[in-house]
PDB file of N, CA and C in Angstrom:
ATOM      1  N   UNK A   1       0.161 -13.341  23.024  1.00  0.00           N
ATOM      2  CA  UNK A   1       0.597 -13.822  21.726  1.00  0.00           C
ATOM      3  C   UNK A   1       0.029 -12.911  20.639  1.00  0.00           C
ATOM      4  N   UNK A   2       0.759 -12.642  20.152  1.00  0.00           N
ATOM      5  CA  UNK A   2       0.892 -11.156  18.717  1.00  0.00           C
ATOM      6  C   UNK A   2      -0.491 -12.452  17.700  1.00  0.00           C
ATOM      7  N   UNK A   3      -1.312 -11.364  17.185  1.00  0.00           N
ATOM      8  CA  UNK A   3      -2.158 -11.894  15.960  1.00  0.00           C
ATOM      9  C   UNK A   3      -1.296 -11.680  14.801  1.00  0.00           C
ATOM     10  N   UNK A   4      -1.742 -12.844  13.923  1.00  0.00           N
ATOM     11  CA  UNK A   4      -0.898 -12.368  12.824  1.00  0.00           C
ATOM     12  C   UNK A   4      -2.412 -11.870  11.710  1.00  0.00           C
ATOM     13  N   UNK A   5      -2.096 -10.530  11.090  1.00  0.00           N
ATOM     14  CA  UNK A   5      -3.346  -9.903  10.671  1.00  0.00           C
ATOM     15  C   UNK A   5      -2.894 -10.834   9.102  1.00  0.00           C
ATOM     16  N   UNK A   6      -4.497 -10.864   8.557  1.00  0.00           N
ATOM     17  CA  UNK A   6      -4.863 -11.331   7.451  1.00  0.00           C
ATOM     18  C   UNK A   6      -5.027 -10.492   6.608  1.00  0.00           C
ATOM     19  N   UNK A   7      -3.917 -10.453   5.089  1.00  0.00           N
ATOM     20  CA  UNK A   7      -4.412  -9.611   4.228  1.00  0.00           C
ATOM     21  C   UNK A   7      -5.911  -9.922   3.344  1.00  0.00           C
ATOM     22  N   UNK A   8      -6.767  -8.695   3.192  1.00  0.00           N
ATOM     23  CA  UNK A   8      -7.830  -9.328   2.409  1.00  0.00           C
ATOM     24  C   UNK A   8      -7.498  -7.770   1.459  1.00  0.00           C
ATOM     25  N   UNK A   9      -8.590  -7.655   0.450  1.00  0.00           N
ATOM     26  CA  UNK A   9      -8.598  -6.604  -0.357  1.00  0.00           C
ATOM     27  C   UNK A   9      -9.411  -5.753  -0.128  1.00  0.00           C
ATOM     28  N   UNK A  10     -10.257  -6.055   0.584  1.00  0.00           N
ATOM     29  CA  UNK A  10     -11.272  -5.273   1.460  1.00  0.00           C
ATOM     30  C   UNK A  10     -10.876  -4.387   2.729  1.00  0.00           C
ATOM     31  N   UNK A  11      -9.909  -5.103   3.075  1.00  0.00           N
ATOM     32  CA  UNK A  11      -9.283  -4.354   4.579  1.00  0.00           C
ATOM     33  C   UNK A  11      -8.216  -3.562   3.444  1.00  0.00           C
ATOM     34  N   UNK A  12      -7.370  -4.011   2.702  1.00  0.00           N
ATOM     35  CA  UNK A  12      -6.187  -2.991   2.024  1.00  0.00           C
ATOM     36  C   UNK A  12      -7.150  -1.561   1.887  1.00  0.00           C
ATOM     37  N   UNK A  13      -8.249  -1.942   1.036  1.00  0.00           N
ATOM     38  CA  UNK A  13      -9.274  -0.881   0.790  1.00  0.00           C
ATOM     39  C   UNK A  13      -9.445   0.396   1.695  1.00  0.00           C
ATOM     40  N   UNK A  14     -10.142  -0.259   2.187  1.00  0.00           N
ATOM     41  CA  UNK A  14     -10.499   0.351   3.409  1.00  0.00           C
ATOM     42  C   UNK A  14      -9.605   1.332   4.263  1.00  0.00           C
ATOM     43  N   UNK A  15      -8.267   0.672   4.443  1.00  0.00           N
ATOM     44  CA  UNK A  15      -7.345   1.451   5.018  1.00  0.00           C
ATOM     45  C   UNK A  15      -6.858   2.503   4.299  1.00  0.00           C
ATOM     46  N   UNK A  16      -6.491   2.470   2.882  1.00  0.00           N
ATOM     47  CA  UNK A  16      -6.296   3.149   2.079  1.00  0.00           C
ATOM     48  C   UNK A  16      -7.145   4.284   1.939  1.00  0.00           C
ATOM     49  N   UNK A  17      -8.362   3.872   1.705  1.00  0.00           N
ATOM     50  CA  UNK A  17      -9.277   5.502   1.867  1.00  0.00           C
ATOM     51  C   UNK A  17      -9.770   6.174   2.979  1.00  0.00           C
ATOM     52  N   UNK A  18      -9.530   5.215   4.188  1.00  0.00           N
ATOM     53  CA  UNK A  18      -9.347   6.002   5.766  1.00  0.00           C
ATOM     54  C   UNK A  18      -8.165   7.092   5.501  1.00  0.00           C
ATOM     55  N   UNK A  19      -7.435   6.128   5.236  1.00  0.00           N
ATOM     56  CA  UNK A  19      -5.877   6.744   6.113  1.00  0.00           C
ATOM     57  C   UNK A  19      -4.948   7.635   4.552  1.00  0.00           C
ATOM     58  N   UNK A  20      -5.549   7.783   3.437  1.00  0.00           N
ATOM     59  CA  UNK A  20      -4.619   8.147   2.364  1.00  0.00           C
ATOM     60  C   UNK A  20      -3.863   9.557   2.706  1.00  0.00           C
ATOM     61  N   UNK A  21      -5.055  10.222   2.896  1.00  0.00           N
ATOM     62  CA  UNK A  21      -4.107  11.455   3.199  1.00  0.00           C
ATOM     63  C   UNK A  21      -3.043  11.571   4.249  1.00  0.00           C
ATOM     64  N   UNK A  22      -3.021  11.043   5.548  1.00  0.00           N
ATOM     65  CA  UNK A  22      -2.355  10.838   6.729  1.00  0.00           C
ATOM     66  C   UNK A  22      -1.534  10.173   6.385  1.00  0.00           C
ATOM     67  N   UNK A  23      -0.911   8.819   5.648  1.00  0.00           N
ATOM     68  CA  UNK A  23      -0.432   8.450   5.062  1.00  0.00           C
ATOM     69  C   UNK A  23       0.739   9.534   3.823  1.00  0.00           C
ATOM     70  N   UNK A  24       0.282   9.388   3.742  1.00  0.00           N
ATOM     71  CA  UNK A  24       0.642  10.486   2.180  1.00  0.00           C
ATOM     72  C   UNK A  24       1.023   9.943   0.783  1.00  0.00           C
ATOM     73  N   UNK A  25       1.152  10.127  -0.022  1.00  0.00           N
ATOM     74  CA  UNK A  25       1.350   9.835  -1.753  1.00  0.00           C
ATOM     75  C   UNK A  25       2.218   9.175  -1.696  1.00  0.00           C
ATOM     76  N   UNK A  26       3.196   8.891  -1.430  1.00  0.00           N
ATOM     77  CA  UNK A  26       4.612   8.093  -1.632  1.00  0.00           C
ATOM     78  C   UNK A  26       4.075   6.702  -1.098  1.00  0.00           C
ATOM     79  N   UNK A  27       3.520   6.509   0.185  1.00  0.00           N
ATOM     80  CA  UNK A  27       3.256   5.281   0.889  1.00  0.00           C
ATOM     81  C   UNK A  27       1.620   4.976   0.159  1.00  0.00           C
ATOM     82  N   UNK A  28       0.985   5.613  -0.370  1.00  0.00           N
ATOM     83  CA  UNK A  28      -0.370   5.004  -0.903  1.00  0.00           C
ATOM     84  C   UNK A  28       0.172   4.478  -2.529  1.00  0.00           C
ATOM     85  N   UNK A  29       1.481   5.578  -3.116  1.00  0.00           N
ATOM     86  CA  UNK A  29       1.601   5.283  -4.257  1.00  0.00           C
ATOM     87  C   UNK A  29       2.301   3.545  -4.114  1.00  0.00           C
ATOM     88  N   UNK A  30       2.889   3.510  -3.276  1.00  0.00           N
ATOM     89  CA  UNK A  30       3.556   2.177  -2.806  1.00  0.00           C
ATOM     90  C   UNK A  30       3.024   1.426  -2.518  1.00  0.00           C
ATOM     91  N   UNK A  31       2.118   1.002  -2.008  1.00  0.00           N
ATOM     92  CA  UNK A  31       1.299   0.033  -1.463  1.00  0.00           C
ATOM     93  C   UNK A  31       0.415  -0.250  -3.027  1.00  0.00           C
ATOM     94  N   UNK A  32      -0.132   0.770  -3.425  1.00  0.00           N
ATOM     95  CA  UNK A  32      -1.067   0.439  -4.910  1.00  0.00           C
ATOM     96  C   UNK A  32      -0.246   0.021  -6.137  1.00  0.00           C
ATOM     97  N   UNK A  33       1.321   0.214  -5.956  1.00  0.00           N
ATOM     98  CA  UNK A  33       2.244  -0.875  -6.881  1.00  0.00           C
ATOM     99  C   UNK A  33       1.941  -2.110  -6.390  1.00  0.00           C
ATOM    100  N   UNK A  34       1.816  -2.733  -4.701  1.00  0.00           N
ATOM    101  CA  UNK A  34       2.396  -3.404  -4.939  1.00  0.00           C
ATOM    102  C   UNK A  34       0.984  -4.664  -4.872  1.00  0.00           C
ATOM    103  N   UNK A  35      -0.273  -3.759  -4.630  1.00  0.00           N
ATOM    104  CA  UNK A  35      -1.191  -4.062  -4.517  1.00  0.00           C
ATOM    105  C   UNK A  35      -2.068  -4.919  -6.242  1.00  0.00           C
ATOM    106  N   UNK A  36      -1.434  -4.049  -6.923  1.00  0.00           N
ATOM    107  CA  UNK A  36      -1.616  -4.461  -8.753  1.00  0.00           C
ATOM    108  C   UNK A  36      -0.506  -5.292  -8.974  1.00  0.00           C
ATOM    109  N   UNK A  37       0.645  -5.589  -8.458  1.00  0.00           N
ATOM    110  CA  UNK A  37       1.450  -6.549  -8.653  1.00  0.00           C
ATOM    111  C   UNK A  37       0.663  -7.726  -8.061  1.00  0.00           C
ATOM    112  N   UNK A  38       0.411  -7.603  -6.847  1.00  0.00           N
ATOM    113  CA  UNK A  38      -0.194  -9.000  -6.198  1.00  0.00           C
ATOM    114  C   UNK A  38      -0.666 -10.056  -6.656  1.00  0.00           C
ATOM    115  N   UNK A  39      -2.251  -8.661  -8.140  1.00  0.00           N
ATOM    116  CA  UNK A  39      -3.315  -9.318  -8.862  1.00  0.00           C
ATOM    117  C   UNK A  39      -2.416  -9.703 -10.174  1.00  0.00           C
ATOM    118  N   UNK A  40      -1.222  -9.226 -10.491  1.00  0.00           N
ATOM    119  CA  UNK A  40      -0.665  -9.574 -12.307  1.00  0.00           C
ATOM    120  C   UNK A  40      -0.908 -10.937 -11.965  1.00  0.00           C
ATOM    121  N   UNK A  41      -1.519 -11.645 -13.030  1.00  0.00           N
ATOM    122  CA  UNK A  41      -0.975 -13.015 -13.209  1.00  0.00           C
ATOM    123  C   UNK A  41       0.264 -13.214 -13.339  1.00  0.00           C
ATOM    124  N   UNK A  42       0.970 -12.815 -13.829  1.00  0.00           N
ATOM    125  CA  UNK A  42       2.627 -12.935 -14.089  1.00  0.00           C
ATOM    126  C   UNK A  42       3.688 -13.075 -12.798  1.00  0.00           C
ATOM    127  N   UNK A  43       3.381 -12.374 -11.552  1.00  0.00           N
ATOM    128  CA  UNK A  43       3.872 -12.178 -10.781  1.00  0.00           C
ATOM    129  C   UNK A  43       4.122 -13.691  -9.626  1.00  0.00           C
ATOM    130  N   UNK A  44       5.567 -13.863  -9.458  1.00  0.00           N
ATOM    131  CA  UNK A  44       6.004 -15.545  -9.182  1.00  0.00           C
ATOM    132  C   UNK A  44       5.053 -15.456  -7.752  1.00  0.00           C
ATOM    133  N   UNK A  45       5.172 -17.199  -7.237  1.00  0.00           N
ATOM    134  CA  UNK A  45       4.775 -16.945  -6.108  1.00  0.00           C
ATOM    135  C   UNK A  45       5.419 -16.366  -4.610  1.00  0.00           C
ATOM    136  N   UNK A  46       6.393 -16.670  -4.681  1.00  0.00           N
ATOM    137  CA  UNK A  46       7.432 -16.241  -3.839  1.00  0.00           C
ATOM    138  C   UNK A  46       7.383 -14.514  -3.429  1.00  0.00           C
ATOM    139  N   UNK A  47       7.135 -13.919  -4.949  1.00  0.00           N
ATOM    140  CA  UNK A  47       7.307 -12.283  -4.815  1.00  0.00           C
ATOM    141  C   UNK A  47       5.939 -12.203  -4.483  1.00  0.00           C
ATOM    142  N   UNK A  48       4.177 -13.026  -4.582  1.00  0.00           N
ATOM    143  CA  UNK A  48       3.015 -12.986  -3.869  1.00  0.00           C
ATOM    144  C   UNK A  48       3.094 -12.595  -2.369  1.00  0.00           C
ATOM    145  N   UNK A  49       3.931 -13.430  -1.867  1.00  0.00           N
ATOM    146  CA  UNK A  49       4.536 -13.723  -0.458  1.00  0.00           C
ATOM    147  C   UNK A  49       5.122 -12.782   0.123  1.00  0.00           C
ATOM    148  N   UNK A  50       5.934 -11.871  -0.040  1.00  0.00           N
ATOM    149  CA  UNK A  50       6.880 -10.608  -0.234  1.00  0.00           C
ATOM    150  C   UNK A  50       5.355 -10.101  -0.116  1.00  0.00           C
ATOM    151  N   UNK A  51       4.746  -9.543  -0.960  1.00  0.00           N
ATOM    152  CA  UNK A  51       3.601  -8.495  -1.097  1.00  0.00           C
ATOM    153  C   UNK A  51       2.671  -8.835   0.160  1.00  0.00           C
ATOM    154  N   UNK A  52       2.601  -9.625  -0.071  1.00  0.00           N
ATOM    155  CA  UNK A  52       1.263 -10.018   0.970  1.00  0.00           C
ATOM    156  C   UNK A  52       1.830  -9.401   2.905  1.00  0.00           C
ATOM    157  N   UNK A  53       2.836 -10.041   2.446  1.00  0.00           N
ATOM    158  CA  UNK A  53       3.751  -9.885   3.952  1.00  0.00           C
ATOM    159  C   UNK A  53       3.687  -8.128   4.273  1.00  0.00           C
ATOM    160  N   UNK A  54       3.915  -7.721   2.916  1.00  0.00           N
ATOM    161  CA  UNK A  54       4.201  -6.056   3.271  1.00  0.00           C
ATOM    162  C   UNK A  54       3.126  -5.412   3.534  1.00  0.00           C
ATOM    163  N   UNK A  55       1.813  -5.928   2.500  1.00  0.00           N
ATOM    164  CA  UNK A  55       0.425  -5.354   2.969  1.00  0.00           C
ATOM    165  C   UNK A  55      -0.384  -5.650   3.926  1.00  0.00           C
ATOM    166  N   UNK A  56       0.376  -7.128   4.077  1.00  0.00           N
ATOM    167  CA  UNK A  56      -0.536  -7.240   5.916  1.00  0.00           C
ATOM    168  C   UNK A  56       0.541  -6.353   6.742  1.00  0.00           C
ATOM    169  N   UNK A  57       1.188  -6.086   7.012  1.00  0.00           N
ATOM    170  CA  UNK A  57       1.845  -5.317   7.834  1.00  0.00           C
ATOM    171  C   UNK A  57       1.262  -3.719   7.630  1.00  0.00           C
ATOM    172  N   UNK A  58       0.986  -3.444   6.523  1.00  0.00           N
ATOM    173  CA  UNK A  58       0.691  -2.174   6.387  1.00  0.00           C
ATOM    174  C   UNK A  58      -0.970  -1.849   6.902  1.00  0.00           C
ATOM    175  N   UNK A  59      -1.981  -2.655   6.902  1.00  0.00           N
ATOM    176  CA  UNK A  59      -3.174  -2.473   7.443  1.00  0.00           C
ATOM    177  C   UNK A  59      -3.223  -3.293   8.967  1.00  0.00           C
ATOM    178  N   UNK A  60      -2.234  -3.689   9.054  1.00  0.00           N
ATOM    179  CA  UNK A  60      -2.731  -4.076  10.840  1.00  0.00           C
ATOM    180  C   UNK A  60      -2.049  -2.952  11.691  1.00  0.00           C
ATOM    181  N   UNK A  61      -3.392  -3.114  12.005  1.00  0.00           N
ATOM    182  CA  UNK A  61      -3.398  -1.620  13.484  1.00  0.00           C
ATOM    183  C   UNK A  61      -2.381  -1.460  14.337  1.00  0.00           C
ATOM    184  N   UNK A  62      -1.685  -2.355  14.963  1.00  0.00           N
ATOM    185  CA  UNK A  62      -1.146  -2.362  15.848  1.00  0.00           C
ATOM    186  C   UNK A  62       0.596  -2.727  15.366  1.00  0.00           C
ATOM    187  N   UNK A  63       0.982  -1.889  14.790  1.00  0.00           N
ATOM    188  CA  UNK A  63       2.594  -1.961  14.382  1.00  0.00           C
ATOM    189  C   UNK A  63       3.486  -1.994  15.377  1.00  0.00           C
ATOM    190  N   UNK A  64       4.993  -1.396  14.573  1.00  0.00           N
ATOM    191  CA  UNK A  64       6.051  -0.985  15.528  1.00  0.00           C
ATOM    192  C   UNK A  64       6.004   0.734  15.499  1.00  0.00           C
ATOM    193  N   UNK A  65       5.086   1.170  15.042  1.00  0.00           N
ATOM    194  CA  UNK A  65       5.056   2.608  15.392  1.00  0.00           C
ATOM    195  C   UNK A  65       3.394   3.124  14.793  1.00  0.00           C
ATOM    196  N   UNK A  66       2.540   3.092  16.013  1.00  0.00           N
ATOM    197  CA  UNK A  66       1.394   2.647  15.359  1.00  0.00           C
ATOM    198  C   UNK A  66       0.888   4.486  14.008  1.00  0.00           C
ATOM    199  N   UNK A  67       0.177   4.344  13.376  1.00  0.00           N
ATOM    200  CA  UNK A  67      -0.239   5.159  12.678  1.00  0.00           C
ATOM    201  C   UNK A  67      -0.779   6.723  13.067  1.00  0.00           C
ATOM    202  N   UNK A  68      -1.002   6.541  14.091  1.00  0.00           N
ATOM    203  CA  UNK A  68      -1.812   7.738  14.447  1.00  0.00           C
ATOM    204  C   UNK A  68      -0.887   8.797  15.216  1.00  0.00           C
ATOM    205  N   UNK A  69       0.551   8.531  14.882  1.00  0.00           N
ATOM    206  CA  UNK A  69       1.737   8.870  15.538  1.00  0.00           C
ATOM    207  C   UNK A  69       2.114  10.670  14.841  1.00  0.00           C
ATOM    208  N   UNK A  70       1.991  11.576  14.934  1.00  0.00           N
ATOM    209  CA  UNK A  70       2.355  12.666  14.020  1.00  0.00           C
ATOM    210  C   UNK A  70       3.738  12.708  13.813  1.00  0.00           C
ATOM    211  N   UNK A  71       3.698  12.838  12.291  1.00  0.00           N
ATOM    212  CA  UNK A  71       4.898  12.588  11.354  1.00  0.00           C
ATOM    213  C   UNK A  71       5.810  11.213  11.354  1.00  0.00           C
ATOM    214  N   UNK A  72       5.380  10.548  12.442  1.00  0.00           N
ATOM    215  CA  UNK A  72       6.930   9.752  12.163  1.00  0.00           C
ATOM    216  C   UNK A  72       5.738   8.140  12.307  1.00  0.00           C
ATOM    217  N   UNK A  73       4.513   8.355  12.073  1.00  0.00           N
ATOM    218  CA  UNK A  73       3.295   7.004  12.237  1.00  0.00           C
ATOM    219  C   UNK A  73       3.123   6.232  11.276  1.00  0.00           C
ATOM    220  N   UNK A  74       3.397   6.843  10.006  1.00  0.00           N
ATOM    221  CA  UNK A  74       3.440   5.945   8.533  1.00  0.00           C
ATOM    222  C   UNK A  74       5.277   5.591   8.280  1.00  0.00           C
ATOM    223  N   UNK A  75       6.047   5.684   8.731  1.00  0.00           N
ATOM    224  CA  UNK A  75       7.565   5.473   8.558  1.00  0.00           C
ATOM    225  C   UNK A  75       7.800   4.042   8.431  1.00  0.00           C
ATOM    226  N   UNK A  76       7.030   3.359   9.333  1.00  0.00           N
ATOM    227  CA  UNK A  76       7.534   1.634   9.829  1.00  0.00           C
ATOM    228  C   UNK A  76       6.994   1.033   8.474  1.00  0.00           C
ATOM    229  N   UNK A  77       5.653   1.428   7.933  1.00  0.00           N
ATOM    230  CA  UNK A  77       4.780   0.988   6.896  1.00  0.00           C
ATOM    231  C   UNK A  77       5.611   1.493   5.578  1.00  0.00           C
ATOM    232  N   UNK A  78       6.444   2.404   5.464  1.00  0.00           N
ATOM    233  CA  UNK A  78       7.168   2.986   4.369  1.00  0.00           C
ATOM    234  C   UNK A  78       8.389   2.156   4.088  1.00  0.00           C
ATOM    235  N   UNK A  79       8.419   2.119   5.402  1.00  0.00           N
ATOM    236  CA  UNK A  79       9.649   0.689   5.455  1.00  0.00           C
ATOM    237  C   UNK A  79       9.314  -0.584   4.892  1.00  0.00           C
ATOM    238  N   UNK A  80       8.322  -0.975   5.184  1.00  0.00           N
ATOM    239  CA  UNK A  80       8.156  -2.442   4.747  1.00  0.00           C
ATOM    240  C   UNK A  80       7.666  -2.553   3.236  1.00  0.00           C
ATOM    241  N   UNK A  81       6.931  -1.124   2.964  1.00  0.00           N
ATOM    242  CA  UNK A  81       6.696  -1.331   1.842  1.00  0.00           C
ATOM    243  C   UNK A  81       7.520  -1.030   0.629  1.00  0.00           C
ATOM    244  N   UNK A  82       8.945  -0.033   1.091  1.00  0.00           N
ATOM    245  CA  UNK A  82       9.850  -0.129   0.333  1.00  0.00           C
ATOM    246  C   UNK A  82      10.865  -1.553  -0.179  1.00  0.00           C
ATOM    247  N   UNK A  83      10.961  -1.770   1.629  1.00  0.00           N
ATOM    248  CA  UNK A  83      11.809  -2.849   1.451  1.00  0.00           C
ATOM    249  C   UNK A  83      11.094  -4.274   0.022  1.00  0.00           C
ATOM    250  N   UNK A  84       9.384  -4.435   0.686  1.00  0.00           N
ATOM    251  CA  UNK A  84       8.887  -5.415  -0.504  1.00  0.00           C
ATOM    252  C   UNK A  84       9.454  -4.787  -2.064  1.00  0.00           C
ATOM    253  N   UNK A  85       9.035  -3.581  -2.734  1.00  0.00           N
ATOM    254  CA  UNK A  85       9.241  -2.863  -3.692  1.00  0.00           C
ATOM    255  C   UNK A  85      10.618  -3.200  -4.544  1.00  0.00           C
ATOM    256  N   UNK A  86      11.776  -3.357  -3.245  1.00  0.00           N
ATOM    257  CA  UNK A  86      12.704  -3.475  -3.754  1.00  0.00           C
ATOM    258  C   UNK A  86      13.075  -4.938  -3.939  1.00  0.00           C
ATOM    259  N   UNK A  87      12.620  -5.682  -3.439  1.00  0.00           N
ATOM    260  CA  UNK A  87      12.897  -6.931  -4.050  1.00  0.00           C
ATOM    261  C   UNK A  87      11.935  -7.946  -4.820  1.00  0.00           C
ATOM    262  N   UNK A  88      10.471  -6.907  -5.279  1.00  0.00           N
ATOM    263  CA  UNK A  88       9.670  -7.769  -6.292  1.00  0.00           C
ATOM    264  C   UNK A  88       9.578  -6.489  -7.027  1.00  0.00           C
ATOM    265  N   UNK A  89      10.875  -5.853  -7.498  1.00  0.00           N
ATOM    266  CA  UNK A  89      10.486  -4.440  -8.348  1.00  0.00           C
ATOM    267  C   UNK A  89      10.351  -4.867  -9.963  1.00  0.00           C
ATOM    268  N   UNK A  90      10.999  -6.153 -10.563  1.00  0.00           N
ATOM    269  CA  UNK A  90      11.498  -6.669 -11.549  1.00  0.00           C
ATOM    270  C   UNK A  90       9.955  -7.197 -12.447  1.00  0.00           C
ATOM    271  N   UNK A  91       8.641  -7.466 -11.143  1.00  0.00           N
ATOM    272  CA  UNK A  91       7.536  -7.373 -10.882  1.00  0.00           C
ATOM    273  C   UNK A  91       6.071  -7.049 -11.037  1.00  0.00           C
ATOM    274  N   UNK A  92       6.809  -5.339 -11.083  1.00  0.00           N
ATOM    275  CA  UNK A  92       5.845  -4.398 -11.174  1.00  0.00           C
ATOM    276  C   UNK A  92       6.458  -3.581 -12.780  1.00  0.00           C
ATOM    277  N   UNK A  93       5.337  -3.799 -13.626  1.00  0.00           N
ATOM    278  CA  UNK A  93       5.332  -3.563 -14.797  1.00  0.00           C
ATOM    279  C   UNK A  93       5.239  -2.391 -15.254  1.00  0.00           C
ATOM    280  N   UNK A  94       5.489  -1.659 -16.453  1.00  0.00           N
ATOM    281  CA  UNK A  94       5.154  -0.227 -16.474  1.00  0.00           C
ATOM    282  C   UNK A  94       3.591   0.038 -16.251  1.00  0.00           C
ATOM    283  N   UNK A  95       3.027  -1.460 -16.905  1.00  0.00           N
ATOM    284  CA  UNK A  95       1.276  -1.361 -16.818  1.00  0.00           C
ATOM    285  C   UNK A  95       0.670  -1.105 -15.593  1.00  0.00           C
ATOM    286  N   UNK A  96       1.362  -1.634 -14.303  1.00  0.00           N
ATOM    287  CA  UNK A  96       0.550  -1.442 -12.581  1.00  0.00           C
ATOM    288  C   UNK A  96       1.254  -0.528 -12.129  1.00  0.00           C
ATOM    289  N   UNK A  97       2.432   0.104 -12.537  1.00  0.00           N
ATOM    290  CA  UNK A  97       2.888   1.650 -12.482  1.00  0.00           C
ATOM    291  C   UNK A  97       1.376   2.622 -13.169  1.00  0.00           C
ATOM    292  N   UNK A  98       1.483   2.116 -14.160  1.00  0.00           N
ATOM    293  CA  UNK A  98       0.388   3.423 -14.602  1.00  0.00           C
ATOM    294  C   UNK A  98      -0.715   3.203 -13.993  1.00  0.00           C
ATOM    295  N   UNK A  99      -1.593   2.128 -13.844  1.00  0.00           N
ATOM    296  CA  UNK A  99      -2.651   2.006 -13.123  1.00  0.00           C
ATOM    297  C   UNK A  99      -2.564   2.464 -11.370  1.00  0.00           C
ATOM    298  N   UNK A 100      -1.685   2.089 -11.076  1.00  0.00           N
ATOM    299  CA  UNK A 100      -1.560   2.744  -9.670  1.00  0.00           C
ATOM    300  C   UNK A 100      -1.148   4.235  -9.644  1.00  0.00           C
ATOM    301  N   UNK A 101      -0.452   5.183 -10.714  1.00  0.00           N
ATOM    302  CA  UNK A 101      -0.751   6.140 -10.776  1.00  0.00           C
ATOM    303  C   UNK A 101      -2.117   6.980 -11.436  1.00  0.00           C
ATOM    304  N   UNK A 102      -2.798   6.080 -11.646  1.00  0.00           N
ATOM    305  CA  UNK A 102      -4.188   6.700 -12.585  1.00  0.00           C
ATOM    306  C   UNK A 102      -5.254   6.649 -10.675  1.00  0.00           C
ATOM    307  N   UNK A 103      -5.005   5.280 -10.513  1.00  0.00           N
ATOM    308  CA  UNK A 103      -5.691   5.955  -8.973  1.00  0.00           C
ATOM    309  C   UNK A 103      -4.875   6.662  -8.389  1.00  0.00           C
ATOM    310  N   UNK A 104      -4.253   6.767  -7.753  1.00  0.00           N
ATOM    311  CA  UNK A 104      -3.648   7.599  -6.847  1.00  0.00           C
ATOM    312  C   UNK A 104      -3.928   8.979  -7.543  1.00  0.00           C
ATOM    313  N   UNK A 105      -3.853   9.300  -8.639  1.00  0.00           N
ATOM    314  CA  UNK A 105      -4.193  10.747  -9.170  1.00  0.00           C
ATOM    315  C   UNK A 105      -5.996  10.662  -8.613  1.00  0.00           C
ATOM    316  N   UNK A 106      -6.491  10.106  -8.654  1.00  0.00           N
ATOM    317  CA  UNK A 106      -7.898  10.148  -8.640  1.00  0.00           C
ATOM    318  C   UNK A 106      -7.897  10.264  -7.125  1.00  0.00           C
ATOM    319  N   UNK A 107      -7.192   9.986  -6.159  1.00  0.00           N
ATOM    320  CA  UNK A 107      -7.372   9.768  -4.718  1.00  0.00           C
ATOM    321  C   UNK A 107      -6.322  11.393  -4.679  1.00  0.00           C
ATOM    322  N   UNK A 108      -5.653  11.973  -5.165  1.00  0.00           N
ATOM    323  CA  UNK A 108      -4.597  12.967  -4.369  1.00  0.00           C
ATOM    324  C   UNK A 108      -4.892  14.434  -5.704  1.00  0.00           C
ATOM    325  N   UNK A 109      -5.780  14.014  -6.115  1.00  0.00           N
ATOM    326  CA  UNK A 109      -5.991  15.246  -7.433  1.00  0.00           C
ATOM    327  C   UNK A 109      -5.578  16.826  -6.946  1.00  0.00           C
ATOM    328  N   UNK A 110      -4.643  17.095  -7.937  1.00  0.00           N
ATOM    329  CA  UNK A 110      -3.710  18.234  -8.087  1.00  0.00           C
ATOM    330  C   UNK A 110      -4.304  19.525  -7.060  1.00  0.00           C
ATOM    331  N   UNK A 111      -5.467  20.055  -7.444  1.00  0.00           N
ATOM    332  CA  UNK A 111      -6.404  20.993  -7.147  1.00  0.00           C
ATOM    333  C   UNK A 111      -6.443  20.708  -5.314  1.00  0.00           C
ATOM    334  N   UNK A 112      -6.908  20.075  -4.980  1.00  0.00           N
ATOM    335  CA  UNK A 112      -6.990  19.472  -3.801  1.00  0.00           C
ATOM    336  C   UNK A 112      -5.801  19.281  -2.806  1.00  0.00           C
ATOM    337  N   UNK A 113      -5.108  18.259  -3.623  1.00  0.00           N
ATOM    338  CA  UNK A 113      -4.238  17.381  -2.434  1.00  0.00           C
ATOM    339  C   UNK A 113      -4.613  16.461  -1.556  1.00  0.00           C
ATOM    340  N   UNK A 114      -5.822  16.183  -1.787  1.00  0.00           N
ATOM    341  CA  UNK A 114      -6.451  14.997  -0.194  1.00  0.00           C
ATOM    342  C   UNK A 114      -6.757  13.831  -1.147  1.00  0.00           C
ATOM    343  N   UNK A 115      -7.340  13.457  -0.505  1.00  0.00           N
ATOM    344  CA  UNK A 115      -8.078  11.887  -0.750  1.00  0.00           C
ATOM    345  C   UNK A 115      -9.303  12.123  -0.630  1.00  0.00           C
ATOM    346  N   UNK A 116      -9.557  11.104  -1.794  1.00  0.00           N
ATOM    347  CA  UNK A 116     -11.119  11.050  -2.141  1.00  0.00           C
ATOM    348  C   UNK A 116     -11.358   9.997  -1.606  1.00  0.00           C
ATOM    349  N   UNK A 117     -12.790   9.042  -1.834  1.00  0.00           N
ATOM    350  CA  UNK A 117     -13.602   8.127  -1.680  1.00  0.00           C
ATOM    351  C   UNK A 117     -13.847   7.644  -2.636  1.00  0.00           C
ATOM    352  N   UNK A 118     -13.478   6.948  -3.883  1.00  0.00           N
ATOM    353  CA  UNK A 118     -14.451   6.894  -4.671  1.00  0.00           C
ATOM    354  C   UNK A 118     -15.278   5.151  -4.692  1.00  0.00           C
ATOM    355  N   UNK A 119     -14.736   4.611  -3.743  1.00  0.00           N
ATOM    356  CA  UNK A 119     -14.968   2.984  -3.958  1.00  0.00           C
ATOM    357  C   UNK A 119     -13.689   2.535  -4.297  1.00  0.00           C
ATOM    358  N   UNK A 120     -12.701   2.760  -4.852  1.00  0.00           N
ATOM    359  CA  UNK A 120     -12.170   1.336  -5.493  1.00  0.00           C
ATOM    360  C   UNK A 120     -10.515   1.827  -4.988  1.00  0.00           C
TER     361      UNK A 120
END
């Protein structure tokens, strides 16, 4: 019998600064929309539900194409997190657009290209 994984903000964390670079910008920039949508107060409960669903899917280990797959290991997670995106997009404000691009610049900085650590 399949676990059903528990989103916390600690595990989103976590996975995120393991896996950002392997991952890549499009799927970290996605997940950190939908991750600041989660926290808006504004955001209904229904579209909570949607998010939650997409980010527990995105940090449990054991997918439909697990992560550690070269090139095609973050695809299933791109999936789910598009698919959430597109139906709590109405959601995500220009304000957790910019904040999720102010980290993600801080995690993928120009000079570089990788991922940092910084805590948050």
């Amino acid at each position: 019998m399949p676990v059903v994984p528990e989103f916390t903000e600690a595990s989103f964390r976590q996975k995120l600064q393991r896996y950002a670079l392997a991952a890549g910008r499009e799927v970290v920039e996605w997940a950190l929309q939908l991750f600041y949508a989660l926290q808006a107060p504004g955001t209904p409960k229904w579209a909570r539900t949607v998010i939650l669903g997409a980010l527990a899917y995105f940090i449990f280990p054991a997918d439909a194409i697990p992560d550690m797959v070269p090139g095609a290991g973050y695809a299933d997670d791109l999936g789910a997190l598009a698919a959430a995106l597109a139906m709590v997009h109405l959601h995500v404000t220009d304000d957790i657009r910019a904040k999720a691009g102010k980290k993600l610049a801080a995690w993928f900085p120009p000079e570089s290209g990788g991922a940092t650590s910084d805590g948050e």
